[in-house]
N, C-alpha and C. Protein backbone atom coordinates (compact mmCIF):
# COMPACT_ATOMS: atom_id res chain seq x y z
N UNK A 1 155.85 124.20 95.82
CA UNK A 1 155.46 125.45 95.21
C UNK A 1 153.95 125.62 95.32
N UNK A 2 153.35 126.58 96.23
CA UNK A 2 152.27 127.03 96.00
C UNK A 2 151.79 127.74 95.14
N UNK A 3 150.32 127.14 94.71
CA UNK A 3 149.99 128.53 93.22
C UNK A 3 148.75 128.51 94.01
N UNK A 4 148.60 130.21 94.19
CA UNK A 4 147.58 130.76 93.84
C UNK A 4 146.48 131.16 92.65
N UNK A 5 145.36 130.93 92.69
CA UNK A 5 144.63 130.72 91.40
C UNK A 5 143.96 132.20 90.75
N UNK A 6 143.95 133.29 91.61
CA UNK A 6 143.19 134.56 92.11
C UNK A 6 144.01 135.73 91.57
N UNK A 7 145.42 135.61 90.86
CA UNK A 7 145.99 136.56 90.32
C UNK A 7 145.84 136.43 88.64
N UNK A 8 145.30 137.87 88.29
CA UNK A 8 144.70 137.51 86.89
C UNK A 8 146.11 136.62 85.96
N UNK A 9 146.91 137.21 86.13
CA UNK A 9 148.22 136.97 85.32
C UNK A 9 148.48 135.77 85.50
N UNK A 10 148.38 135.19 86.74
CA UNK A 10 148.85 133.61 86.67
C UNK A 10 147.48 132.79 86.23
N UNK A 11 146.45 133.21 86.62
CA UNK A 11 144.88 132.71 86.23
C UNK A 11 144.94 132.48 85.08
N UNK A 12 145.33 133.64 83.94
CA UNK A 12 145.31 133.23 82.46
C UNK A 12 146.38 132.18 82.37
N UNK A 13 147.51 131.94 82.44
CA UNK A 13 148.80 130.55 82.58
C UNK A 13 147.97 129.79 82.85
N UNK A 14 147.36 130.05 84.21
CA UNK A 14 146.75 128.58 84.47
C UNK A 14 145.66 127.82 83.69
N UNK A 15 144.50 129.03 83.14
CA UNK A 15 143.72 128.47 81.96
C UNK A 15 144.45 127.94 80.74
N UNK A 16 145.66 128.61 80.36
CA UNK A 16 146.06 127.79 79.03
C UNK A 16 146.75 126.94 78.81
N UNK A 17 147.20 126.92 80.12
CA UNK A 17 147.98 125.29 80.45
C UNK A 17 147.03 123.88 80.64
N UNK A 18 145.45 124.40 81.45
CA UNK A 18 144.79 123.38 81.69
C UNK A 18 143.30 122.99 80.86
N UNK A 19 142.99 123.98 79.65
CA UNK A 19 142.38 124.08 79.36
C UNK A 19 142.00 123.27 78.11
N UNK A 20 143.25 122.87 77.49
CA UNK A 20 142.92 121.10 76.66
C UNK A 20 142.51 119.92 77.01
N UNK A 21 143.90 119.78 78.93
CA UNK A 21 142.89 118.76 79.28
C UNK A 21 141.81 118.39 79.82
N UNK A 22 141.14 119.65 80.36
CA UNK A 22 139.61 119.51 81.01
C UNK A 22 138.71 119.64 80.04
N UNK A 23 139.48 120.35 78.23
CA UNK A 23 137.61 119.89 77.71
C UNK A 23 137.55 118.77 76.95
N UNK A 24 138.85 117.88 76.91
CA UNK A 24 139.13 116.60 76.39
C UNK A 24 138.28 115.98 77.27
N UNK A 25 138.59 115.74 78.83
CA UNK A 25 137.85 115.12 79.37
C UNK A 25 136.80 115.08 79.52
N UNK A 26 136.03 116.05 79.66
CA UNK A 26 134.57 116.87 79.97
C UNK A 26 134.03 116.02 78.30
N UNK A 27 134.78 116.38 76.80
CA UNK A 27 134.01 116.00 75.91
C UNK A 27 133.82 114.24 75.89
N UNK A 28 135.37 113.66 76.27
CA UNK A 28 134.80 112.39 76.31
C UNK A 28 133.34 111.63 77.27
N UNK A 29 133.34 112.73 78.30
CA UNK A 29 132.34 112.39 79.45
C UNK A 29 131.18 112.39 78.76
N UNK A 30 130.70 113.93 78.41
CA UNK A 30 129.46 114.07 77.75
C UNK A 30 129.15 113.97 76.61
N UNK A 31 129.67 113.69 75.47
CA UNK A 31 129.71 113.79 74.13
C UNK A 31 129.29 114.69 73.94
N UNK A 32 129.03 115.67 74.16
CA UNK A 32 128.38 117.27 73.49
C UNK A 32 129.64 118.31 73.16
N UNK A 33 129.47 118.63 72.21
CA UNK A 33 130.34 119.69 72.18
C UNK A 33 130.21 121.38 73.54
N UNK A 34 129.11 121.75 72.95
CA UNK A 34 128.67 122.67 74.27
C UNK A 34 128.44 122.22 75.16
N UNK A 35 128.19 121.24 75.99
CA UNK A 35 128.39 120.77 76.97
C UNK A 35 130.05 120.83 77.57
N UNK A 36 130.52 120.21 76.94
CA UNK A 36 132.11 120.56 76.95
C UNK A 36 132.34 121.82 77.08
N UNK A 37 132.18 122.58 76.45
CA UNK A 37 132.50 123.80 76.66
C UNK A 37 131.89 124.49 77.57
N UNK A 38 130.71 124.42 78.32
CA UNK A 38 129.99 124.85 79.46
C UNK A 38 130.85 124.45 80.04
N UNK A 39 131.17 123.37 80.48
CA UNK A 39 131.93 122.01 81.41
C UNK A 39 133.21 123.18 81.90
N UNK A 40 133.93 123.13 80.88
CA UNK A 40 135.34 123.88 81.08
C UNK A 40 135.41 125.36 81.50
N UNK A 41 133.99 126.26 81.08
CA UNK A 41 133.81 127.50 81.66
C UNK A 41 133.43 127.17 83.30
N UNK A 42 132.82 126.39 83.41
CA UNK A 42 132.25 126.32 84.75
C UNK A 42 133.22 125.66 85.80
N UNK A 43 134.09 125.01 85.23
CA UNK A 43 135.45 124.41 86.16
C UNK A 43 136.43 125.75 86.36
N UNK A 44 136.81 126.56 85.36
CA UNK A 44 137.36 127.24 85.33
C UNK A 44 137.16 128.79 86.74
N UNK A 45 135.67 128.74 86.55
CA UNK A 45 134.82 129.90 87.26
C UNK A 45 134.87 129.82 88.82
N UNK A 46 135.03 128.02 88.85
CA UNK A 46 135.06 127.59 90.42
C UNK A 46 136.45 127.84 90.84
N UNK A 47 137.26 127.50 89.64
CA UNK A 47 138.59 128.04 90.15
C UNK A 47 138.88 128.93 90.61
N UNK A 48 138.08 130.20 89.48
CA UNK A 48 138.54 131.55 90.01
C UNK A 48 137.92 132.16 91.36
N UNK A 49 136.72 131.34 91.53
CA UNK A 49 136.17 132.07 92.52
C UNK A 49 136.29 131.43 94.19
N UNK A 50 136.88 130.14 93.97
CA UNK A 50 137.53 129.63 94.86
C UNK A 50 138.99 129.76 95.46
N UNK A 51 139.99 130.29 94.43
CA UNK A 51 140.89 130.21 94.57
C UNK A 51 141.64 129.48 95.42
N UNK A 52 141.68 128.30 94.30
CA UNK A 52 142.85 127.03 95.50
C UNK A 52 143.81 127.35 95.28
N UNK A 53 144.46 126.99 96.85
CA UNK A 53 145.96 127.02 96.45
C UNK A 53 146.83 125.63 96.77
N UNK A 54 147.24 125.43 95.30
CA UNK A 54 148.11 123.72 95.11
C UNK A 54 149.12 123.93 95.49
N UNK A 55 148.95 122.73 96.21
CA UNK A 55 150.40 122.18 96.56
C UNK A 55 151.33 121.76 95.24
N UNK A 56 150.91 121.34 94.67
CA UNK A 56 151.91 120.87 93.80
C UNK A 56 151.17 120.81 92.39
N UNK A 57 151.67 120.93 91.17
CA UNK A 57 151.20 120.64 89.77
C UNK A 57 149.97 119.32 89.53
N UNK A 58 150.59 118.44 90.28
CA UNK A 58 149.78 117.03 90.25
C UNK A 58 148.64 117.31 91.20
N UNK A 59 148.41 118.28 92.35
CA UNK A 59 147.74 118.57 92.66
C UNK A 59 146.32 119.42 91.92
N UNK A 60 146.77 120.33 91.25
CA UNK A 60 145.86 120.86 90.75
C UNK A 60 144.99 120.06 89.58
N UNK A 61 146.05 119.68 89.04
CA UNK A 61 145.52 118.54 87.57
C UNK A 61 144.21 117.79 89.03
N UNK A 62 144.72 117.19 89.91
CA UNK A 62 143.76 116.76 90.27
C UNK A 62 142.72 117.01 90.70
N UNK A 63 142.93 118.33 91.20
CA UNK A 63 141.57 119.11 91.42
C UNK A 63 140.47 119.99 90.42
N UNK A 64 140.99 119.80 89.26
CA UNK A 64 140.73 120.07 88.54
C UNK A 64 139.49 118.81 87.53
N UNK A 65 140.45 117.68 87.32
CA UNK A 65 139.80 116.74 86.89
C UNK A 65 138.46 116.50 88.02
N UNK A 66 138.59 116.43 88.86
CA UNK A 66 137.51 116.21 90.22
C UNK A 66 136.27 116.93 89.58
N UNK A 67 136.65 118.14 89.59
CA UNK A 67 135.53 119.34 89.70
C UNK A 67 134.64 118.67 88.28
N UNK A 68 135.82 118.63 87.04
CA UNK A 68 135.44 118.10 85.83
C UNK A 68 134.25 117.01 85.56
N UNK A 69 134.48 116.50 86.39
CA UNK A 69 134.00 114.79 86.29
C UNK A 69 132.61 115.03 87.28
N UNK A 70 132.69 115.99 88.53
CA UNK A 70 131.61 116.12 89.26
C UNK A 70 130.71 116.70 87.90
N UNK A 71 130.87 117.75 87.50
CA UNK A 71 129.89 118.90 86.90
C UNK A 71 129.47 118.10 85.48
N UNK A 72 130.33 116.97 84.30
CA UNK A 72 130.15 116.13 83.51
C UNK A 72 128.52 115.36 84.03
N UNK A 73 128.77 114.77 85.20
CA UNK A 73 127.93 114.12 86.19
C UNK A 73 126.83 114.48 86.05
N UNK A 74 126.64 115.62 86.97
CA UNK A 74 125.65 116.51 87.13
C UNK A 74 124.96 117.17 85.74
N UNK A 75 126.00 117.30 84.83
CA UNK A 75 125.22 117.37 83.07
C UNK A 75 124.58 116.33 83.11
N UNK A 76 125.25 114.96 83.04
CA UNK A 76 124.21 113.90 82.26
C UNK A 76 122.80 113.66 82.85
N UNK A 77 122.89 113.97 84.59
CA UNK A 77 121.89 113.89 84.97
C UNK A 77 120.64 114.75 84.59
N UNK A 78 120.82 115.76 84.10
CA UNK A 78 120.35 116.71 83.62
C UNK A 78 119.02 116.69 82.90
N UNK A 79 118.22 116.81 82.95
CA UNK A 79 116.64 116.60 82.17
C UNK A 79 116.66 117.05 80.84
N UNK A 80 117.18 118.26 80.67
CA UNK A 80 117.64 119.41 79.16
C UNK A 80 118.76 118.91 78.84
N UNK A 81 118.87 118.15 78.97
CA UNK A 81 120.85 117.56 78.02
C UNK A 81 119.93 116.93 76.93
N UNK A 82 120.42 117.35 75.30
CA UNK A 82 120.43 116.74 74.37
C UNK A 82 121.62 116.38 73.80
N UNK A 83 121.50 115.43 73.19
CA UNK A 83 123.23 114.96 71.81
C UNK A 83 122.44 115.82 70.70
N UNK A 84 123.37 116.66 70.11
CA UNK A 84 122.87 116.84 69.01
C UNK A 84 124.44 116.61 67.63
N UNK A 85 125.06 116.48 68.25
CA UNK A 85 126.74 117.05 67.32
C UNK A 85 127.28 115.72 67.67
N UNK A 86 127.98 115.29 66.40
CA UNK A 86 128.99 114.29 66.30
C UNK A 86 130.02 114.70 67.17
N UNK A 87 130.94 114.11 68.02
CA UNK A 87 131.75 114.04 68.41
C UNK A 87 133.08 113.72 67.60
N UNK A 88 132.92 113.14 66.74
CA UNK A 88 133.89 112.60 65.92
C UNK A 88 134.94 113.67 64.94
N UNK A 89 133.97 114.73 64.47
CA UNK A 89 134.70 115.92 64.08
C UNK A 89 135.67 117.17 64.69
N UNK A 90 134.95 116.54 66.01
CA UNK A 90 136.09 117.38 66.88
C UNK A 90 136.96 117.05 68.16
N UNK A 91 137.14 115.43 67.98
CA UNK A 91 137.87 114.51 68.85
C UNK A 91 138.79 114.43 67.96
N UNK A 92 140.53 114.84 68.69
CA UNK A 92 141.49 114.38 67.55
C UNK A 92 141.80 112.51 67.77
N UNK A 93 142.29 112.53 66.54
CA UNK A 93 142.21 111.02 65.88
C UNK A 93 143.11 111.11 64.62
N UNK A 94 144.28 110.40 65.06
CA UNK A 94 145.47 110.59 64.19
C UNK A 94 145.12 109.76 62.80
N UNK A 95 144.41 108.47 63.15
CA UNK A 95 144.32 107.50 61.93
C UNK A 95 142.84 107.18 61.77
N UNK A 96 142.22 106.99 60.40
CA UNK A 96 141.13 106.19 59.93
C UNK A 96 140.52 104.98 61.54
N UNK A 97 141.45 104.33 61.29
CA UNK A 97 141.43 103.38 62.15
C UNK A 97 141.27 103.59 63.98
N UNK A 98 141.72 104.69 64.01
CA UNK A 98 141.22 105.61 65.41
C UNK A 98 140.19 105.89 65.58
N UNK A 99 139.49 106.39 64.88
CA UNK A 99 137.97 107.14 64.71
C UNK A 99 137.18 105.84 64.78
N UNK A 100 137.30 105.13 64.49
CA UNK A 100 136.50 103.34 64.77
C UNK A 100 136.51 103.06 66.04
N UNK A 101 137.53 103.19 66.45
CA UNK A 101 137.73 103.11 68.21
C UNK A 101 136.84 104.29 68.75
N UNK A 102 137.84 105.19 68.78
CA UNK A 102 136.84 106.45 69.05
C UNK A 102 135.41 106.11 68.86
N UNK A 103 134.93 106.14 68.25
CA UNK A 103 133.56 105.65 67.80
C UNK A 103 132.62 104.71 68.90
N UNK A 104 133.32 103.84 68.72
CA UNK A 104 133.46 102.79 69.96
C UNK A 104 133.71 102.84 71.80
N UNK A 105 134.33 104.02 71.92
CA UNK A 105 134.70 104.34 73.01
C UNK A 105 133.60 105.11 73.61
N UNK A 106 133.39 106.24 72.53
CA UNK A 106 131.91 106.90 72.92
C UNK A 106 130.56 106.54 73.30
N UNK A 107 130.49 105.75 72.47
CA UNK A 107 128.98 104.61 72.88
C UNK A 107 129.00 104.36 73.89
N UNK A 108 129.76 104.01 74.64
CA UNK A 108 129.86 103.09 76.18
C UNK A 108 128.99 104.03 76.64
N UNK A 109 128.62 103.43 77.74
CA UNK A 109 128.06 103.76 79.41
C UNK A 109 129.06 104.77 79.71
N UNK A 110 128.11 106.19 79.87
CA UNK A 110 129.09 106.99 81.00
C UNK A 110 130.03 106.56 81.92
N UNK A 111 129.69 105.79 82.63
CA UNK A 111 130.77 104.96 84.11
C UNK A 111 132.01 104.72 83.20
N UNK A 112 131.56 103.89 82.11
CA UNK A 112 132.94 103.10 81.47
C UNK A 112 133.44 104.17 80.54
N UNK A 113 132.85 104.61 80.06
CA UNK A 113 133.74 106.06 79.18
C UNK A 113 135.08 106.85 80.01
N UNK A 114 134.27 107.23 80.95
CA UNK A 114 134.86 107.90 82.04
C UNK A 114 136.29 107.28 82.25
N UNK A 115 136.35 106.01 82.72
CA UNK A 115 137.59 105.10 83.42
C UNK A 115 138.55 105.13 81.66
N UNK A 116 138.15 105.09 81.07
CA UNK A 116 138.38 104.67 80.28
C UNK A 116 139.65 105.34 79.40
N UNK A 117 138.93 106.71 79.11
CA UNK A 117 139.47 108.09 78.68
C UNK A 117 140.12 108.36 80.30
N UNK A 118 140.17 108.12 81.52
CA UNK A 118 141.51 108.98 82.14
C UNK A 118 142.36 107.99 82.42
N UNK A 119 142.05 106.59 82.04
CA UNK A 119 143.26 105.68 82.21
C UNK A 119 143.99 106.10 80.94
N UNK A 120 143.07 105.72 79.77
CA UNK A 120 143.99 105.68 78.63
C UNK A 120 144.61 106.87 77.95
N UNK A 121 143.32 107.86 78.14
CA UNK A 121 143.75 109.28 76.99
C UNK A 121 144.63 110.27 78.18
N UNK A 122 144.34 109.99 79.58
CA UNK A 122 145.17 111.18 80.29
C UNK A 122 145.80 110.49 81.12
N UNK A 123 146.32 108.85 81.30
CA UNK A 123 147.51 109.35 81.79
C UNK A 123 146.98 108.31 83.25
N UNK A 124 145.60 108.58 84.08
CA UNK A 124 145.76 107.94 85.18
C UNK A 124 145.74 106.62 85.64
N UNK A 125 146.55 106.46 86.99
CA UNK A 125 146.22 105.36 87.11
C UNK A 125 145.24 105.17 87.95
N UNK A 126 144.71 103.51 88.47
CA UNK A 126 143.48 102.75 88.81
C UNK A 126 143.68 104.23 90.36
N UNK A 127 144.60 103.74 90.92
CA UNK A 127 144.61 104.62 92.23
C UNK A 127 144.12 105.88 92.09
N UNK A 128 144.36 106.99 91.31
CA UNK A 128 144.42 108.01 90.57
C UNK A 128 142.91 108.35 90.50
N UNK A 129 142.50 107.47 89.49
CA UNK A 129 140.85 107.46 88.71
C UNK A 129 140.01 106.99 90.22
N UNK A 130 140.45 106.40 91.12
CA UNK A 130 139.30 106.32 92.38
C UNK A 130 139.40 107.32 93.11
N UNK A 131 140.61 108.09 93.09
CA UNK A 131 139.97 109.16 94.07
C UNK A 131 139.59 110.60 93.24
N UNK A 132 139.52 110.59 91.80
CA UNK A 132 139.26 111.69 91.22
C UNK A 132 137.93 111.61 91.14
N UNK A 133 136.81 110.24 91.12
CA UNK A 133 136.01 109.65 90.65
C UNK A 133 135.05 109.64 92.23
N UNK A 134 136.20 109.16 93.12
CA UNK A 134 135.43 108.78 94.63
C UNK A 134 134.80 107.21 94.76
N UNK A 135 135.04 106.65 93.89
CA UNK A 135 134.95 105.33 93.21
C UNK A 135 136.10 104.31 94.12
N UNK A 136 135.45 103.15 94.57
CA UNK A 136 136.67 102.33 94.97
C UNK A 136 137.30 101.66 94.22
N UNK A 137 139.06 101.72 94.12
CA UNK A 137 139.59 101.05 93.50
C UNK A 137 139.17 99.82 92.38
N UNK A 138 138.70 98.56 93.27
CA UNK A 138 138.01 97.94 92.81
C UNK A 138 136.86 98.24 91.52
N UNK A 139 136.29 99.21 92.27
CA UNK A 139 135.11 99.18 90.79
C UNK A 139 135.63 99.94 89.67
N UNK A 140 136.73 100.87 90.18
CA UNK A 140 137.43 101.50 88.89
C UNK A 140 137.73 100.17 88.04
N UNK A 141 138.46 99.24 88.46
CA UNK A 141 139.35 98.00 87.87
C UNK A 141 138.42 97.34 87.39
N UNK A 142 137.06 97.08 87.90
CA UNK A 142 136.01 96.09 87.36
C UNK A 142 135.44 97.29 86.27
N UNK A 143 135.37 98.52 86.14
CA UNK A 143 134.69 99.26 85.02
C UNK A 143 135.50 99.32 84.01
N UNK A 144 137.11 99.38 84.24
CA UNK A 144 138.03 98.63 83.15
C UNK A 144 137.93 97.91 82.37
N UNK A 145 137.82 96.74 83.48
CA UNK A 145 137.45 95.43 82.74
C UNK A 145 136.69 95.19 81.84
N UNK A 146 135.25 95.84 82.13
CA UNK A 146 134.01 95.76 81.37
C UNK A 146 133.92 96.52 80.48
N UNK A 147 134.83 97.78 80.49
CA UNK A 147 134.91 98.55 78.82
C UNK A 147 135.90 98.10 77.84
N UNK A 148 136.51 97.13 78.85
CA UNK A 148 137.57 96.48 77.63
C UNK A 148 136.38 95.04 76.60
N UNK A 149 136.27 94.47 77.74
CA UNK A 149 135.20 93.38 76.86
C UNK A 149 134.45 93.86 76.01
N UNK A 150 134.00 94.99 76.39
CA UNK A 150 132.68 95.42 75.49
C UNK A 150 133.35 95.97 74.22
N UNK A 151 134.48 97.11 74.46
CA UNK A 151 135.07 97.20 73.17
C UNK A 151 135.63 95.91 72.37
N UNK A 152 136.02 94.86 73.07
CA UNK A 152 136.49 93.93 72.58
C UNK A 152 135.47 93.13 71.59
N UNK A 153 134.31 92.75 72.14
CA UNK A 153 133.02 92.32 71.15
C UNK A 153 132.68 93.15 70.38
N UNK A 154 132.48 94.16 70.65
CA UNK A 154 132.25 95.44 69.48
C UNK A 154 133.32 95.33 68.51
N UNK A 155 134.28 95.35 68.81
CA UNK A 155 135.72 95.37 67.60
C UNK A 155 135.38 93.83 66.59
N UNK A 156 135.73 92.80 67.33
CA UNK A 156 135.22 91.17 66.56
C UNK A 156 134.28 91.37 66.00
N UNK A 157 132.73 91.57 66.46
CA UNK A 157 132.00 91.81 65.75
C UNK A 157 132.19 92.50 63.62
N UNK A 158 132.67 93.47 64.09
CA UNK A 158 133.02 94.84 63.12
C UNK A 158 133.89 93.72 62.22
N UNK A 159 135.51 92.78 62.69
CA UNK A 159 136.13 92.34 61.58
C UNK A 159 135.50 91.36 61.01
N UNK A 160 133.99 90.45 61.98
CA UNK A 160 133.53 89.30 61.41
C UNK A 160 133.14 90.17 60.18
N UNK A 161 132.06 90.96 60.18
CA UNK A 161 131.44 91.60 59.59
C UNK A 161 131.90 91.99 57.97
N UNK A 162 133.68 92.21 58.26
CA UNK A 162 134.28 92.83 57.20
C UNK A 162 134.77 91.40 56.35
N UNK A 163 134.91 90.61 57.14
CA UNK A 163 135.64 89.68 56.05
C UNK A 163 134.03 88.69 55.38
C-alpha cells in the first residue's frame, strides 16, 4: 500500500496517527518541551513538502523517526538551545517509581538517551536503531550497554543512599 503524504485529508490521518510518537521521541532526545514541539512541526513540514510516498506503515514510522532524530541532532548542536522546563511534568510515567527512572534516563548523554528511548519506549530493535540513527550496529549495542551501566550505578547508588 502506497501512501501519499500531499493529500490534505490523508495528511491530517497521517499527523494524528504519528504525532505522539515523534514528540515522545524528539522530547526524550532534547529535553525541551518547545524544542519538541518545534521538532514535530518541522518533521511534519518536511513531510508535507516532500511528500513521500511509503511503501509500507513500517516504512514511514521509519522515515519519520530518521528525519526526527536528524533535526533533535541538529537542535542540540545548536548555540541558542537552552533547558529551561522540567521534563518530568510532561513525560508520562505511570508510577512514583517511574519518574526516578525517567529522571535517570534523561540525564544521560544524548547518544545514550537516544538508543535508549527507541529500544525501550518505541519498540526498536539494535538493527532498527542503526539505520534510523546511521550508527553501526555495533555502537548502537555498545551505547546500550553503556546506558544500562550507567543507569545501573545511578540506581545502586540512590538504594545505598536510602537504606
Amino acid at each position: 500500500m502506497a501512501f501519499k503524504t500531499c493529500r490534505p485529508e490523508s495528511f491530517e490521518a497521517f499527523v494524528i496517527k504519528h504525532e505522539n510518537r515523534i514528540y515522545r521521541t524528539a522530547l526524550a532526545i532534547t529535553r525541551s518541551i518547545p524544542d519538541a514541539e518545534d521538532v514535530v512541526q518541522e518533521v511534519f513540514l518536511r513531510a508535507y513538502e516532500k511528500a513521500p510516498v511509503f511503501e509500507s506503515e513500517e516504512h514511514a514510522k521509519a522515515w519519520l523517526a530518521r528525519v526526527t532524530i536528524n533535526l533533535c541532532n541538529s537542535r542540540l548542536r545548536s548555540p541558542w538551545r537552552k533547558r529551561t522546563e522540567s521534563l518530568l511534568d510532561s513525560y508520562p510515567a505511570a508510577e512514583p517509581e517511574q519518574y526516578e527512572l525517567l529522571e535517570h534516563v534523561l540525564a544521560l548523554p544524548s547518544k545514550y538517551r537516544t538508543v535508549i528511548h527507541l529500544f525501550y519506549y518505541e519498540g526498536y530493535s539494535i538493527k532498527d536503531i542503526s539505520r534510523l540513527t546511521g550508527q553501526k550496529e555495533s555502537t548502537v549495542r555498545s551505547h546500550l550497554t553503556r546506558a544500562r551501566q550507567k543507569l545501573k550505578s545511578v540506581l545502586e547508588e540512590d538504594n545505598y543512599e536510602t537504606i
